[in-house]
Protein backbone atom coordinates (compact mmCIF):
# COMPACT_ATOMS: atom_id res chain seq x y z
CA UNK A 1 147.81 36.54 107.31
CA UNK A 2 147.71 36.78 103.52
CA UNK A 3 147.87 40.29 101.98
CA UNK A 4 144.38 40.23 100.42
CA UNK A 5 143.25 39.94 104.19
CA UNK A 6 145.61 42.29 105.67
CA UNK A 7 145.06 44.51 102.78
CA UNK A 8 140.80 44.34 103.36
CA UNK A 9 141.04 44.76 107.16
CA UNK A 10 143.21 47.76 106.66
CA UNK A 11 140.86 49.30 104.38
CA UNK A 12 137.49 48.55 106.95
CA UNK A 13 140.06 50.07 109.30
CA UNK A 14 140.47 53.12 107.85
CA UNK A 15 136.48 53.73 106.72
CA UNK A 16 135.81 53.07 110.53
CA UNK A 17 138.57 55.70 111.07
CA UNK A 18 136.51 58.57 108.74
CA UNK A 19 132.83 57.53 109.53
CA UNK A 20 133.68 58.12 113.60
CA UNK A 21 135.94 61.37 112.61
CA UNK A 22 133.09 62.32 111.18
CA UNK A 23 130.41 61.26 113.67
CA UNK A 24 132.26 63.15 116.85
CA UNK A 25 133.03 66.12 114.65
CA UNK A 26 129.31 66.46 113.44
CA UNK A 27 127.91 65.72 117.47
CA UNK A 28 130.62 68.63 118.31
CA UNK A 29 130.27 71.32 115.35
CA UNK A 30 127.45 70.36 113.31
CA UNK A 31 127.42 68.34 109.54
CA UNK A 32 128.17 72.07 108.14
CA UNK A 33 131.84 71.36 109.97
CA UNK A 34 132.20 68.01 107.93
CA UNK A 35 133.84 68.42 104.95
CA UNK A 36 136.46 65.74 103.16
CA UNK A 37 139.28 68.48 103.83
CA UNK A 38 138.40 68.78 107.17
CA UNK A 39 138.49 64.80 107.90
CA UNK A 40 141.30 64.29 105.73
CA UNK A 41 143.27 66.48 107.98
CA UNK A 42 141.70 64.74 111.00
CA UNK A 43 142.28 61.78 110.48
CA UNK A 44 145.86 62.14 108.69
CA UNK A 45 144.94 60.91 105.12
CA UNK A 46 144.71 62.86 101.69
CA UNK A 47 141.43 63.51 100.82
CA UNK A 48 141.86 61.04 97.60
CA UNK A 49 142.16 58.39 100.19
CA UNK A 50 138.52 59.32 101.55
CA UNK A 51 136.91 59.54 97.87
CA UNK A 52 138.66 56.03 97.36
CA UNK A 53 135.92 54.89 100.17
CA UNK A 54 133.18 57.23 100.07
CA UNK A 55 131.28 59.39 96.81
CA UNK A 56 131.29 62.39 99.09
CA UNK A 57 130.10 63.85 102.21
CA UNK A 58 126.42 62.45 101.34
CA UNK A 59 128.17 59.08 101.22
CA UNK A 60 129.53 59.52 104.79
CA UNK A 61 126.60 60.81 106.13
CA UNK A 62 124.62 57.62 104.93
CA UNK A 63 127.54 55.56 107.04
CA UNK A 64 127.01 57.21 109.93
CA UNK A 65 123.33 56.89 109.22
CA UNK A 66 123.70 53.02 109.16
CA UNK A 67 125.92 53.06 111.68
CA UNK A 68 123.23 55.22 114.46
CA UNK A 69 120.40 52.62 113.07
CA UNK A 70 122.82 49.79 114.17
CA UNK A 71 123.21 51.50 117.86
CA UNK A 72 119.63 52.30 118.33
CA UNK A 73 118.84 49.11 117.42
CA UNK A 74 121.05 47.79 120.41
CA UNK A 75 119.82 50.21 122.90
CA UNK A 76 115.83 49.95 121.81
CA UNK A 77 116.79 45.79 122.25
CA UNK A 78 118.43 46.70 125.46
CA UNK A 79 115.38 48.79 126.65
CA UNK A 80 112.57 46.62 125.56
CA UNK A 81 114.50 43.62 126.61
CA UNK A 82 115.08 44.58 130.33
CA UNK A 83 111.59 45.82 131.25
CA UNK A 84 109.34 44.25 133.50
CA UNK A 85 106.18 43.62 130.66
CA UNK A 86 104.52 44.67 127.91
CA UNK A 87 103.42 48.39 128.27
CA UNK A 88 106.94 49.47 130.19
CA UNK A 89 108.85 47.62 127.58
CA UNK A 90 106.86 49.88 125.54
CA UNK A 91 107.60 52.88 127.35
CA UNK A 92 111.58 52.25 128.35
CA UNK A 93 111.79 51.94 123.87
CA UNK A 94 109.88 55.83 123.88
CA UNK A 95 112.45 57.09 126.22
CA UNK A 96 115.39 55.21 124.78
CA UNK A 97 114.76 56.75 121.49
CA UNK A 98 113.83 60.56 122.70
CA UNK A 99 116.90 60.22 124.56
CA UNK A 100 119.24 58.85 121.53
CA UNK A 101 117.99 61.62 119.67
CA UNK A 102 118.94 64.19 122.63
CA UNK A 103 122.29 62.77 122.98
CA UNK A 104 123.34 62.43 119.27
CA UNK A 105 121.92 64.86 117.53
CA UNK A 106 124.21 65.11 114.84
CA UNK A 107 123.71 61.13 114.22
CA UNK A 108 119.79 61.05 114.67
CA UNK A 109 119.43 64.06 111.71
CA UNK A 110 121.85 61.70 109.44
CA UNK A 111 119.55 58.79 110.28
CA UNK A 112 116.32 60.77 109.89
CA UNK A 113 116.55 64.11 108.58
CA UNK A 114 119.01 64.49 105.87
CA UNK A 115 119.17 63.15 102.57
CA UNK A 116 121.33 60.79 102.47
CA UNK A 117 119.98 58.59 99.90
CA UNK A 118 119.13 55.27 102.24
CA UNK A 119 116.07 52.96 101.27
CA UNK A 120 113.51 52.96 103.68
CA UNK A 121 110.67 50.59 104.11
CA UNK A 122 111.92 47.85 101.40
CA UNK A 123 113.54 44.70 101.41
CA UNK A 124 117.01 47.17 100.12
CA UNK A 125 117.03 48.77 103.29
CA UNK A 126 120.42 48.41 105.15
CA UNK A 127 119.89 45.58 107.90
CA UNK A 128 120.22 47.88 110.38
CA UNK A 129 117.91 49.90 109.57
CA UNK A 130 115.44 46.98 109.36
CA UNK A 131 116.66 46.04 112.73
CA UNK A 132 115.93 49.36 114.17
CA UNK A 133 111.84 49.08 112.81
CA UNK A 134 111.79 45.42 113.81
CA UNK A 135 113.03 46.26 118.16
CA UNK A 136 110.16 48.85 117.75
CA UNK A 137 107.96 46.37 116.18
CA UNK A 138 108.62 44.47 119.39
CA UNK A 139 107.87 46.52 121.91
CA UNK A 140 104.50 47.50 120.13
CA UNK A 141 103.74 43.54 119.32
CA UNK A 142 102.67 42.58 122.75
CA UNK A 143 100.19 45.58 123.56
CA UNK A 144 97.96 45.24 119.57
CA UNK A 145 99.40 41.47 118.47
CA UNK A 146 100.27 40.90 114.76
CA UNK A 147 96.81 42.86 113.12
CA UNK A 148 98.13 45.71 111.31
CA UNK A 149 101.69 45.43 113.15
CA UNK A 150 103.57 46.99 110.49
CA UNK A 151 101.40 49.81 110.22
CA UNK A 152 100.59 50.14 113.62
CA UNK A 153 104.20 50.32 114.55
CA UNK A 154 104.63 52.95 111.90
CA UNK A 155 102.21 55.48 113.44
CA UNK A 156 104.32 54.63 116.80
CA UNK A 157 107.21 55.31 115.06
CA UNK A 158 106.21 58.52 112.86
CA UNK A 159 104.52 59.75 116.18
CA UNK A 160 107.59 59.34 118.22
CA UNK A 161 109.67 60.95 115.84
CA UNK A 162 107.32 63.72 115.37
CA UNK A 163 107.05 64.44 119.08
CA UNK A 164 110.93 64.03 119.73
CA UNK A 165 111.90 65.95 116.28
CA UNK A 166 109.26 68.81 117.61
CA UNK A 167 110.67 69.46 120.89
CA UNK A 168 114.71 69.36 119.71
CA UNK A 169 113.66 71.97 117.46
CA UNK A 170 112.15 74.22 119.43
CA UNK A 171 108.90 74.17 118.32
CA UNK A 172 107.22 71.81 121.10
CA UNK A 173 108.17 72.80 125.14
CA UNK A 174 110.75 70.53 126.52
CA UNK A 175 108.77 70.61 129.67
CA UNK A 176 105.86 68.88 128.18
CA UNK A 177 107.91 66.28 126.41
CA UNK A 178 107.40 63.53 128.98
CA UNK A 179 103.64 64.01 129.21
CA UNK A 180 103.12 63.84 124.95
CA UNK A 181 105.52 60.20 125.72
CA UNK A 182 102.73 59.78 128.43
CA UNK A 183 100.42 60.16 125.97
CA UNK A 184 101.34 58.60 123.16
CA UNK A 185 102.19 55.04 125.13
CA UNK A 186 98.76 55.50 126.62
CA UNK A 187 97.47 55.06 122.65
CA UNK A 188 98.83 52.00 122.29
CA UNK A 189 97.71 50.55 125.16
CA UNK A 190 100.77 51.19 127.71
């Protein structure tokens, strides 16, 4: 292998290595745990090392960012993909999301919650963001067909956020969460 290879597969290597440290130790102590001292001790580099990939913390955030929009991508695709029609496809992307959100909390507020400086809604978002909108855009295609699919999927998107961001904070009961999903799906025609 020539050393330019070597050289750029060690390098994707190692920002793999500080994006995960920094993904588990977020899900396990929350983003006020990450810090570039903290992962440079974790994952056995100076901290020069980690500014030699990443800005800051901000910058890390935005990779793990990218990196939950890539995996809820795959498990929206998974969910919509494996349902029996139309309206559960619809419904199996609703829980697959709520339930990303409950299981990597850390991740989703990266993705959704703090600034971390991604584009949104423009042809400069990262792919995987874009990714992310378009399985959603899928599920919600076969119930309203292509009028207003952007938008519509939007509302379905702001509205499942809403609910899910709601009820992890506290502010909507838990108990209640599957009935709002109920109710939402049953808006778009699921």
């Amino acid at each position: 292998m020539p050393p330019t290879k070597r050289r750029e597969r060690e390098l994707a290597e190692r920002e793999r290595l500080i994006v995960t440290a920094a993904r588990d130790l977020a899900e396990t102590q929350g983003w006020d745990a990450v810090t570039t001292r903290r992962l440079a001790e974790l994952i056995e580099y100076s901290q020069p090392v980690l500014y030699s990939h990443f800005k800051g913390k901000d910058a890390i955030m935005a990779a793990v960012a990218v990196e939950g929009f890539a995996e809820v991508a795959g498990i929206l695709r998974a969910a919509r993909t494996e349902a029996a029609d139309a309206s559960a496809a619809l419904a199996a992307v609703a829980h697959a999301y709520a339930d990303f959100a409950d299981r990597r909390p850390a991740t989703y507020d990266a993705m959704f919650t703090l600034a971390v400086g991604l584009p949104f809604a423009t042809p400069a978002a990262p792919p995987a963001l874009r990714a992310a909108f378009g399985e959603l855009r899928e599920a919600v295609r076969p119930l309203i067909g292509d009028d207003d699919l952007d938008v519509r999927t939007e509302v379905f998107w702001a509205s499942l956020h809403g609910l899910t961001t709601l009820m992890r904070g506290g502010r909507l009961r838990r108990e209640g969460h599957a009935q709002r999903l109920a109710l939402l799906l049953e808006g778009f025609g699921s």
